[in-house]
C-alpha atoms as a PDB file:
ATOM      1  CA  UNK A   1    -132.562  34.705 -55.399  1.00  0.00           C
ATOM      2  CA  UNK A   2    -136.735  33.500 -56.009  1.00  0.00           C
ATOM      3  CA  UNK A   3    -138.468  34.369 -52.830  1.00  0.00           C
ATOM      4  CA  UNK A   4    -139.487  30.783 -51.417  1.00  0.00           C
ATOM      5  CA  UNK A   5    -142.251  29.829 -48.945  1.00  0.00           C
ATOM      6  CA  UNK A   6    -143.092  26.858 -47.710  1.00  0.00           C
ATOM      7  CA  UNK A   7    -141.000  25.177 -50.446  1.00  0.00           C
ATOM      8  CA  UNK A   8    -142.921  26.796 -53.437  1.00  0.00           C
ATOM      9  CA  UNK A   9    -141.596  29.425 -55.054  1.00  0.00           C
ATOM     10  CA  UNK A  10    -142.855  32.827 -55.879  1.00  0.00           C
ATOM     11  CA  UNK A  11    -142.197  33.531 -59.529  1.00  0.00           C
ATOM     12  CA  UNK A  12    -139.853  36.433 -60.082  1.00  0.00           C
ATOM     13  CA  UNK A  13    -140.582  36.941 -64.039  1.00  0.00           C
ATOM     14  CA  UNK A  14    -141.015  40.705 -65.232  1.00  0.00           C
ATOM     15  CA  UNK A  15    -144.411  39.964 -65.379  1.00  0.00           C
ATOM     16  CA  UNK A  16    -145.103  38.722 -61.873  1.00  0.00           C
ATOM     17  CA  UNK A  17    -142.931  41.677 -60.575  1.00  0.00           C
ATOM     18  CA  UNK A  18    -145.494  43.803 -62.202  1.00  0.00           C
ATOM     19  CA  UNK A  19    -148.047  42.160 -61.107  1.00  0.00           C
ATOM     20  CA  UNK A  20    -147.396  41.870 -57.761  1.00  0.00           C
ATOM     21  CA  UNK A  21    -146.310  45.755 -57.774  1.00  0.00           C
ATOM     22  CA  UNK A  22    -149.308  47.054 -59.285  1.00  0.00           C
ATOM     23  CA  UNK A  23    -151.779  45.096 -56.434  1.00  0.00           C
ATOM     24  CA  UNK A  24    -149.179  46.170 -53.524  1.00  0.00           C
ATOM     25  CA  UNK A  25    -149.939  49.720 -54.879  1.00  0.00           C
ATOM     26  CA  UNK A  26    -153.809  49.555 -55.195  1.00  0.00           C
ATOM     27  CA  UNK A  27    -154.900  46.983 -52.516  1.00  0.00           C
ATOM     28  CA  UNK A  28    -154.901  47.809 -49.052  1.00  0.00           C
ATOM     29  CA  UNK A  29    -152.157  44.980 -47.168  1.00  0.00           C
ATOM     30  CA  UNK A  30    -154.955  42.696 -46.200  1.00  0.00           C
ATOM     31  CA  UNK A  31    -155.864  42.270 -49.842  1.00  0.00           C
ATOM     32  CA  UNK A  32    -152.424  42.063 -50.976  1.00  0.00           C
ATOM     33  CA  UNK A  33    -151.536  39.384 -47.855  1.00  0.00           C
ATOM     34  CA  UNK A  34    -154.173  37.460 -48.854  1.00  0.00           C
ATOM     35  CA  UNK A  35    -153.904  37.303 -52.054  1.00  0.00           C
ATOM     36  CA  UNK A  36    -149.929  35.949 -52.290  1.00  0.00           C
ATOM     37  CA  UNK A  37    -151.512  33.429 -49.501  1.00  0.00           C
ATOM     38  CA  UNK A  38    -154.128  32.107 -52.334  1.00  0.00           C
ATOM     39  CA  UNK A  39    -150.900  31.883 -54.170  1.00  0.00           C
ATOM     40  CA  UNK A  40    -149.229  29.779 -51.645  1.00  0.00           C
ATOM     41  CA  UNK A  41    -152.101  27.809 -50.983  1.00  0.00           C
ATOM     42  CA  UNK A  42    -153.319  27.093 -54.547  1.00  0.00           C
ATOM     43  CA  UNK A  43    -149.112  25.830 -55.313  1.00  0.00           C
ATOM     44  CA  UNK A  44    -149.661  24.084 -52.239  1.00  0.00           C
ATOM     45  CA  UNK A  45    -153.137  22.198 -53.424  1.00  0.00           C
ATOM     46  CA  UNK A  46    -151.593  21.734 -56.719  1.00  0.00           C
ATOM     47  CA  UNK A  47    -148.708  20.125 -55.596  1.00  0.00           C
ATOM     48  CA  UNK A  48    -150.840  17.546 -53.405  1.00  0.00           C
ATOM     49  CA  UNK A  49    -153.269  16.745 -56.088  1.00  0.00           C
ATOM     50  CA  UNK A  50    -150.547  16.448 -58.911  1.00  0.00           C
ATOM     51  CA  UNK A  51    -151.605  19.304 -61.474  1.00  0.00           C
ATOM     52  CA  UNK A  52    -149.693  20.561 -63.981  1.00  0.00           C
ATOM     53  CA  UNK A  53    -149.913  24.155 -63.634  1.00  0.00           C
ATOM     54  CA  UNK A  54    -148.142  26.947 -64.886  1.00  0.00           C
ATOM     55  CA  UNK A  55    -147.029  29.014 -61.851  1.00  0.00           C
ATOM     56  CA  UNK A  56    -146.819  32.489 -63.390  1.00  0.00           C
ATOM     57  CA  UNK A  57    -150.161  31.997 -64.443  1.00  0.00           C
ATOM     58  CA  UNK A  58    -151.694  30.898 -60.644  1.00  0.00           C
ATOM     59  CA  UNK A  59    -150.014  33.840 -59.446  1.00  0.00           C
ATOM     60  CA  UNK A  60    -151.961  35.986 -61.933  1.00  0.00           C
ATOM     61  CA  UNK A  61    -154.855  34.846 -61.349  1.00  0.00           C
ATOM     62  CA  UNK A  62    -154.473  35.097 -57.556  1.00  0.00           C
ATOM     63  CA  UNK A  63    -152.955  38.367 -57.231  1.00  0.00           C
ATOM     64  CA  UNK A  64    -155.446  39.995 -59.181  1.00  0.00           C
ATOM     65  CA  UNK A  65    -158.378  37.799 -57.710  1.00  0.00           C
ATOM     66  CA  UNK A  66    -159.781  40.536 -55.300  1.00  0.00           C
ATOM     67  CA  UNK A  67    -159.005  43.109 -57.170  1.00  0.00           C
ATOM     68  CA  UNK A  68    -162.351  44.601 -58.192  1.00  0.00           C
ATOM     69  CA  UNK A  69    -163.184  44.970 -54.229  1.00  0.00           C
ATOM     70  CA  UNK A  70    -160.151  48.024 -54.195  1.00  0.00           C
ATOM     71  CA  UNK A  71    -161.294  51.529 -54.615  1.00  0.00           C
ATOM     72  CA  UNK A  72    -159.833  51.820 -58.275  1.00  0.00           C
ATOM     73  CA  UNK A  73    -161.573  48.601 -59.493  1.00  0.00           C
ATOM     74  CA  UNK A  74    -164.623  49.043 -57.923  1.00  0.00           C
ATOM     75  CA  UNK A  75    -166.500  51.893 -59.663  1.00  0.00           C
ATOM     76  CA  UNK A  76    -168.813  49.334 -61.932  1.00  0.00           C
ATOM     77  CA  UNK A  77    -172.160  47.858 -61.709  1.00  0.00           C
ATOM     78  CA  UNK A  78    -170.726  44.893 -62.664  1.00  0.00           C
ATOM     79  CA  UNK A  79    -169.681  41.504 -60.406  1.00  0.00           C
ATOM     80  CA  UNK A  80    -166.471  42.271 -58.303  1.00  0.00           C
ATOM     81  CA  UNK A  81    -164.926  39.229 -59.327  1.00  0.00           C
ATOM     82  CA  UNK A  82    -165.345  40.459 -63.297  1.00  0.00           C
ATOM     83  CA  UNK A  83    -163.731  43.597 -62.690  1.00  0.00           C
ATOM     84  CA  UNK A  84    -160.653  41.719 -61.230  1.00  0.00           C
ATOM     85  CA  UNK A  85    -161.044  38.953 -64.215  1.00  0.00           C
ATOM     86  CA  UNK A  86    -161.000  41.913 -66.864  1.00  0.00           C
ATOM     87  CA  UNK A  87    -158.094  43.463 -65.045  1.00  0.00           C
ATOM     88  CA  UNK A  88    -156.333  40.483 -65.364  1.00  0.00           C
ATOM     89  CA  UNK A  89    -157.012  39.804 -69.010  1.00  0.00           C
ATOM     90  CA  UNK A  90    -155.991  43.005 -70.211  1.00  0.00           C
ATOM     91  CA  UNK A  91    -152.431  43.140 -67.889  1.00  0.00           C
ATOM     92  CA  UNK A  92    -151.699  39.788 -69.283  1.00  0.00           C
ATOM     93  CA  UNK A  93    -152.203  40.575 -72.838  1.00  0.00           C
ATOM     94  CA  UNK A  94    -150.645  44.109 -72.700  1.00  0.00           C
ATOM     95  CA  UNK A  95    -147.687  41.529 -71.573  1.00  0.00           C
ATOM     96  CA  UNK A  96    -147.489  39.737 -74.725  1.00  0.00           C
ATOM     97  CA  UNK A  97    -149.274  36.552 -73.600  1.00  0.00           C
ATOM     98  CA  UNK A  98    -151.638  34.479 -75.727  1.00  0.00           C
ATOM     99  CA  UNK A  99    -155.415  35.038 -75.688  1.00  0.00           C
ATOM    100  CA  UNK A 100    -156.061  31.450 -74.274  1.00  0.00           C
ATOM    101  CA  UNK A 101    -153.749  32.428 -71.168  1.00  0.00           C
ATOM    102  CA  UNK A 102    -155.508  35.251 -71.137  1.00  0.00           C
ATOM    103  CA  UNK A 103    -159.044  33.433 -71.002  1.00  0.00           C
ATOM    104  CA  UNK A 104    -157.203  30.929 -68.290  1.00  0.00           C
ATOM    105  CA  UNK A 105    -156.728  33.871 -65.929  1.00  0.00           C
ATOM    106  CA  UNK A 106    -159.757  35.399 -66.403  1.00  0.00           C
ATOM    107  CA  UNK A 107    -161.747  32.357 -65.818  1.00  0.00           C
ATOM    108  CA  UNK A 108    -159.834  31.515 -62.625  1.00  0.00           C
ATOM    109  CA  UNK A 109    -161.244  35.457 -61.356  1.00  0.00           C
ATOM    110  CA  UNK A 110    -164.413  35.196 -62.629  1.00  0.00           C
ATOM    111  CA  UNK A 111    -165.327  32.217 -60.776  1.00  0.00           C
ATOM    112  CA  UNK A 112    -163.514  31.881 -57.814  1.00  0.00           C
ATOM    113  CA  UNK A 113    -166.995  32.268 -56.001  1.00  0.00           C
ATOM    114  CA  UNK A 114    -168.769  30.008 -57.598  1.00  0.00           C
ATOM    115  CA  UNK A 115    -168.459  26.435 -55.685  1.00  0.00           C
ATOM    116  CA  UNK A 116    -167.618  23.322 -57.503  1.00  0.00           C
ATOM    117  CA  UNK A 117    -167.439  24.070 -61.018  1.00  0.00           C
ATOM    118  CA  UNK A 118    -163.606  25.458 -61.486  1.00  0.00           C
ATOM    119  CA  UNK A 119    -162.813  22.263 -60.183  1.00  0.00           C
ATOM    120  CA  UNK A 120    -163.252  20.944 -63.414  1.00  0.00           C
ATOM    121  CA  UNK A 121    -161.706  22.984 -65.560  1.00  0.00           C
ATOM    122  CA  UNK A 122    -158.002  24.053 -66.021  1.00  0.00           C
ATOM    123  CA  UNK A 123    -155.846  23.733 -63.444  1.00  0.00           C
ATOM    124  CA  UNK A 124    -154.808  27.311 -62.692  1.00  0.00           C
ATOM    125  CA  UNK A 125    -158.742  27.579 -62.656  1.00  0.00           C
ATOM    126  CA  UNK A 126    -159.291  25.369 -59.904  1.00  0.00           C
ATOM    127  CA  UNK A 127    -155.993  26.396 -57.849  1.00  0.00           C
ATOM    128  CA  UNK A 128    -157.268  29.795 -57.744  1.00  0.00           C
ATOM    129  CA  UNK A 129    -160.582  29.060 -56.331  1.00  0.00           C
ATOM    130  CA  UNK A 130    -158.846  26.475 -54.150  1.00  0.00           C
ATOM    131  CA  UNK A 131    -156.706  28.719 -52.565  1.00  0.00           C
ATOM    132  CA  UNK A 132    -159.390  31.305 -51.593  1.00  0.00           C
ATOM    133  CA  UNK A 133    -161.586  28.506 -49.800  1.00  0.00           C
ATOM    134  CA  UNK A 134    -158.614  27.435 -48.260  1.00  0.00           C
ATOM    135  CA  UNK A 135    -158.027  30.942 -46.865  1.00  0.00           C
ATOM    136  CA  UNK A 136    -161.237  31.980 -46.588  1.00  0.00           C
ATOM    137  CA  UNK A 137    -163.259  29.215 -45.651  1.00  0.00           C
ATOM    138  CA  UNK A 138    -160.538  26.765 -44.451  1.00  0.00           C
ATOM    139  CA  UNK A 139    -161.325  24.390 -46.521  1.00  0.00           C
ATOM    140  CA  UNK A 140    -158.660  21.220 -46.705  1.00  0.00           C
ATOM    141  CA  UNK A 141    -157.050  22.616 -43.585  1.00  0.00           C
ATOM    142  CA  UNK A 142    -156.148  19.349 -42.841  1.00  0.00           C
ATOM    143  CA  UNK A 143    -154.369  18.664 -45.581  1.00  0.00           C
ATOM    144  CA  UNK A 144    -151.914  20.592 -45.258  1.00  0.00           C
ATOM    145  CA  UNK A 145    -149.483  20.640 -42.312  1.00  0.00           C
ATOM    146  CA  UNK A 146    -149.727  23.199 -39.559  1.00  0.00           C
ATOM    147  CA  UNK A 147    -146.099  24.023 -39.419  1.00  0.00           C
ATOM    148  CA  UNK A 148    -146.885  24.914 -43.606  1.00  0.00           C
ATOM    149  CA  UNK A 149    -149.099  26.668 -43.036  1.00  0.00           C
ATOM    150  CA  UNK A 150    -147.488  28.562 -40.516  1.00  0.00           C
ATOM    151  CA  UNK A 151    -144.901  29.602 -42.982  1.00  0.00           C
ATOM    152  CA  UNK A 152    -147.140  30.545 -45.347  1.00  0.00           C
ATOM    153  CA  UNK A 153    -148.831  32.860 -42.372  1.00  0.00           C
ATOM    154  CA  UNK A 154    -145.817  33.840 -41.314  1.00  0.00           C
ATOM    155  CA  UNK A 155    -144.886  35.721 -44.699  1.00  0.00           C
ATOM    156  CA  UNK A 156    -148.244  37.266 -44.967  1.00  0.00           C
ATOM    157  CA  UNK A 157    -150.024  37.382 -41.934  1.00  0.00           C
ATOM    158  CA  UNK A 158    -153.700  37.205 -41.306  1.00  0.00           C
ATOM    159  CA  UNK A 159    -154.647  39.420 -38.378  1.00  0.00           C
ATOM    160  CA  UNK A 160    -158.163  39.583 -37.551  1.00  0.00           C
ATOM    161  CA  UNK A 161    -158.864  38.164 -40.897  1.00  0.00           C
ATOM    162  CA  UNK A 162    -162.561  36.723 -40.845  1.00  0.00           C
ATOM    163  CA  UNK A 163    -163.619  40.291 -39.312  1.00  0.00           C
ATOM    164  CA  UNK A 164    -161.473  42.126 -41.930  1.00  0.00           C
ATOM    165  CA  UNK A 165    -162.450  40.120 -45.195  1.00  0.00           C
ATOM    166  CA  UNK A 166    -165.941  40.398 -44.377  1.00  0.00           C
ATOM    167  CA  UNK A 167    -165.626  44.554 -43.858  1.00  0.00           C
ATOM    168  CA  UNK A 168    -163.524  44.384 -47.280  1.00  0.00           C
ATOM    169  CA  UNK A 169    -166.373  42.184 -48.961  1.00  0.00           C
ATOM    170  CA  UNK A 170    -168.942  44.638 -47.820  1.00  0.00           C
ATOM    171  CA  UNK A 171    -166.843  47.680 -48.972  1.00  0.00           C
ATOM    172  CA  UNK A 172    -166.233  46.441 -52.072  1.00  0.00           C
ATOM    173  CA  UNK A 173    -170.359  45.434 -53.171  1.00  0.00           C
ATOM    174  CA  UNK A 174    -172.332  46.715 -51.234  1.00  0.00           C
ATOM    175  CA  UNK A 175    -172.823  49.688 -53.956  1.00  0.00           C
ATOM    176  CA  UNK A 176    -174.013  47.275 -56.452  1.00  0.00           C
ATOM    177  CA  UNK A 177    -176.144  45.013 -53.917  1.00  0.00           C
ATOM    178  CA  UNK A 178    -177.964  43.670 -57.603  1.00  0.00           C
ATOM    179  CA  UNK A 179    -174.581  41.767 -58.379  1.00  0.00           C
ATOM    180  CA  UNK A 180    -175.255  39.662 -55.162  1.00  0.00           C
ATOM    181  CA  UNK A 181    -177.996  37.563 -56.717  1.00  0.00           C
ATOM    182  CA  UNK A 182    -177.326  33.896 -57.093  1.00  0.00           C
ATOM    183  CA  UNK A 183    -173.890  34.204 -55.367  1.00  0.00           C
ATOM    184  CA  UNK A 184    -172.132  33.626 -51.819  1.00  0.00           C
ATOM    185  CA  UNK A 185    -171.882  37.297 -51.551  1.00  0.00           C
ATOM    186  CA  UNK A 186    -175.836  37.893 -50.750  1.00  0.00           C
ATOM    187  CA  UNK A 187    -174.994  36.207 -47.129  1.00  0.00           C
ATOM    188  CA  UNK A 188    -172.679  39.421 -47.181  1.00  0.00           C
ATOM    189  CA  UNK A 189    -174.660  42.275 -47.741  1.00  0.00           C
ATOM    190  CA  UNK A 190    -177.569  40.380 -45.480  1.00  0.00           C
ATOM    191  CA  UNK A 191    -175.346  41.016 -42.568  1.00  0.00           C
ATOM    192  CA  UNK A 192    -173.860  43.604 -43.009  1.00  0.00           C
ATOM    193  CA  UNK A 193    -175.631  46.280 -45.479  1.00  0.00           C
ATOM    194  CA  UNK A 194    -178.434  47.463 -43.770  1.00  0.00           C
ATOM    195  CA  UNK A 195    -181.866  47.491 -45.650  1.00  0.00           C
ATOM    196  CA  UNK A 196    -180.194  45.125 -48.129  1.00  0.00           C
ATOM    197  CA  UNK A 197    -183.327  42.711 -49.447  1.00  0.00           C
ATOM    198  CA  UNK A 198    -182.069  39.276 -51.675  1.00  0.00           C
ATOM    199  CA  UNK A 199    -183.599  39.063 -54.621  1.00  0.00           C
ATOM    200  CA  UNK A 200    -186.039  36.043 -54.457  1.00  0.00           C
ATOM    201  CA  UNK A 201    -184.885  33.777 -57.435  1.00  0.00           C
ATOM    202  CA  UNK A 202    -188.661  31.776 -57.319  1.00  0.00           C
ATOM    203  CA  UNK A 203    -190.275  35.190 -57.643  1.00  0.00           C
ATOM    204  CA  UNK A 204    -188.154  36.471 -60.653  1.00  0.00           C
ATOM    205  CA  UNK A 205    -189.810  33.324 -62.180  1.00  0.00           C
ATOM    206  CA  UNK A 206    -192.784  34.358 -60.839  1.00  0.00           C
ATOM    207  CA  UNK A 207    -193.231  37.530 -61.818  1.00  0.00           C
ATOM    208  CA  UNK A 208    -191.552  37.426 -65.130  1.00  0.00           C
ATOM    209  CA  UNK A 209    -193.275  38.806 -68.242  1.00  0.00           C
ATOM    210  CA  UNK A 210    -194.243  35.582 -69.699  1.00  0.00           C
ATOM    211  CA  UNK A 211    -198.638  35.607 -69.550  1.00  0.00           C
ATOM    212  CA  UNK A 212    -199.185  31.874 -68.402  1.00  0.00           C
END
């Protein structure tokens, strides 16, 4: 029988098994809990607003949408979320699936920190990034009921979770503190990385190369 929470159900495909094996096995339980919550969330958001979405493809995207904060992912120079979007990409087309699915997930990783814009583009793209700021930020909290919610929490629980995400964020970047320009993440590392200086975005224009 599908696993079901809070009326939406998780899919149970070959590929979602995998999936959903291969992030139990590298994330640490906070990551995977929150990530099938993003899941849950996302359906839940999709649901409300009417979007056709392709569920296999949601869960994709938010399974492997932390990803590059784990220990095995996290070895670049490059943005967290484009580890986790190139992770994705390349599990979904070892699978057999299309290159635009492929694109669909990755774009849904890619930008899931970047405010705004994935509403606009496919839905799996926008449920993704709508499921993180509902779990992360609480964002549309009140759109969804609290006894849903609760059953969502219930099946993936979320103690001590502001501290905890925060700890993982900082894990997870603060080795590549350059990748931090222009996004959310800088508020991270100016927390919590000691010594961590933003780069000044007026100042890079400043001090470019051009003469004039």
């Amino acid at each position: 029988m599908p696993e079901i929470v809070a009326g939406i159900e998780i899919p149970d495909s070959t590929l979602a098994r995998e999936a959903t094996e291969l992030v139990r096995d590298t994330a640490s339980p906070l990551l995977y809990d929150h990530s099938r919550r993003v899941f849950l969330f996302g359906s839940l958001q999709g649901r409300r607003r009417g979007l056709p979405y392709d569920p296999e493809l949601l869960y994709v995207g938010a399974m492997f949408h932390d990803l590059g904060l784990t220990e095995g992912y996290r070895t670049s120079q490059q943005r967290f979320e484009i580890d986790g979007a190139d992770a994705a990409r390349d599990f979904l087309l070892r699978h057999g699936l299309s290159r635009d699915s492929a694109r669909i997930a990755w774009t849904a990783i890619a930008l899931h920190t970047t405010p705004e814009i994935p509403a606009h583009m496919e839905p799996e793209v926008a449920l993704v990034t709508a499921g993180v700021e509902f779990d992360v930020l609480g964002m549309g909290l009140d759109v969804v009921p609290e006894e849903v919610r609760a059953e969502v929490v219930a099946a993936h629980p979320r103690p001590d979770f502001k501290r905890r995400i925060l700890q993982a964020f900082t894990e997870g970047i603060e080795h590549r503190p350059q990748t931090a320009f222009g996004n959310v993440k800088a508020d991270v590392l100016a927390h919590f990385s000691p010594g961590f200086v933003r780069t000044d975005f007026v100042e890079v224009i400043e001090n470019s190369a051009w003469p004039e």
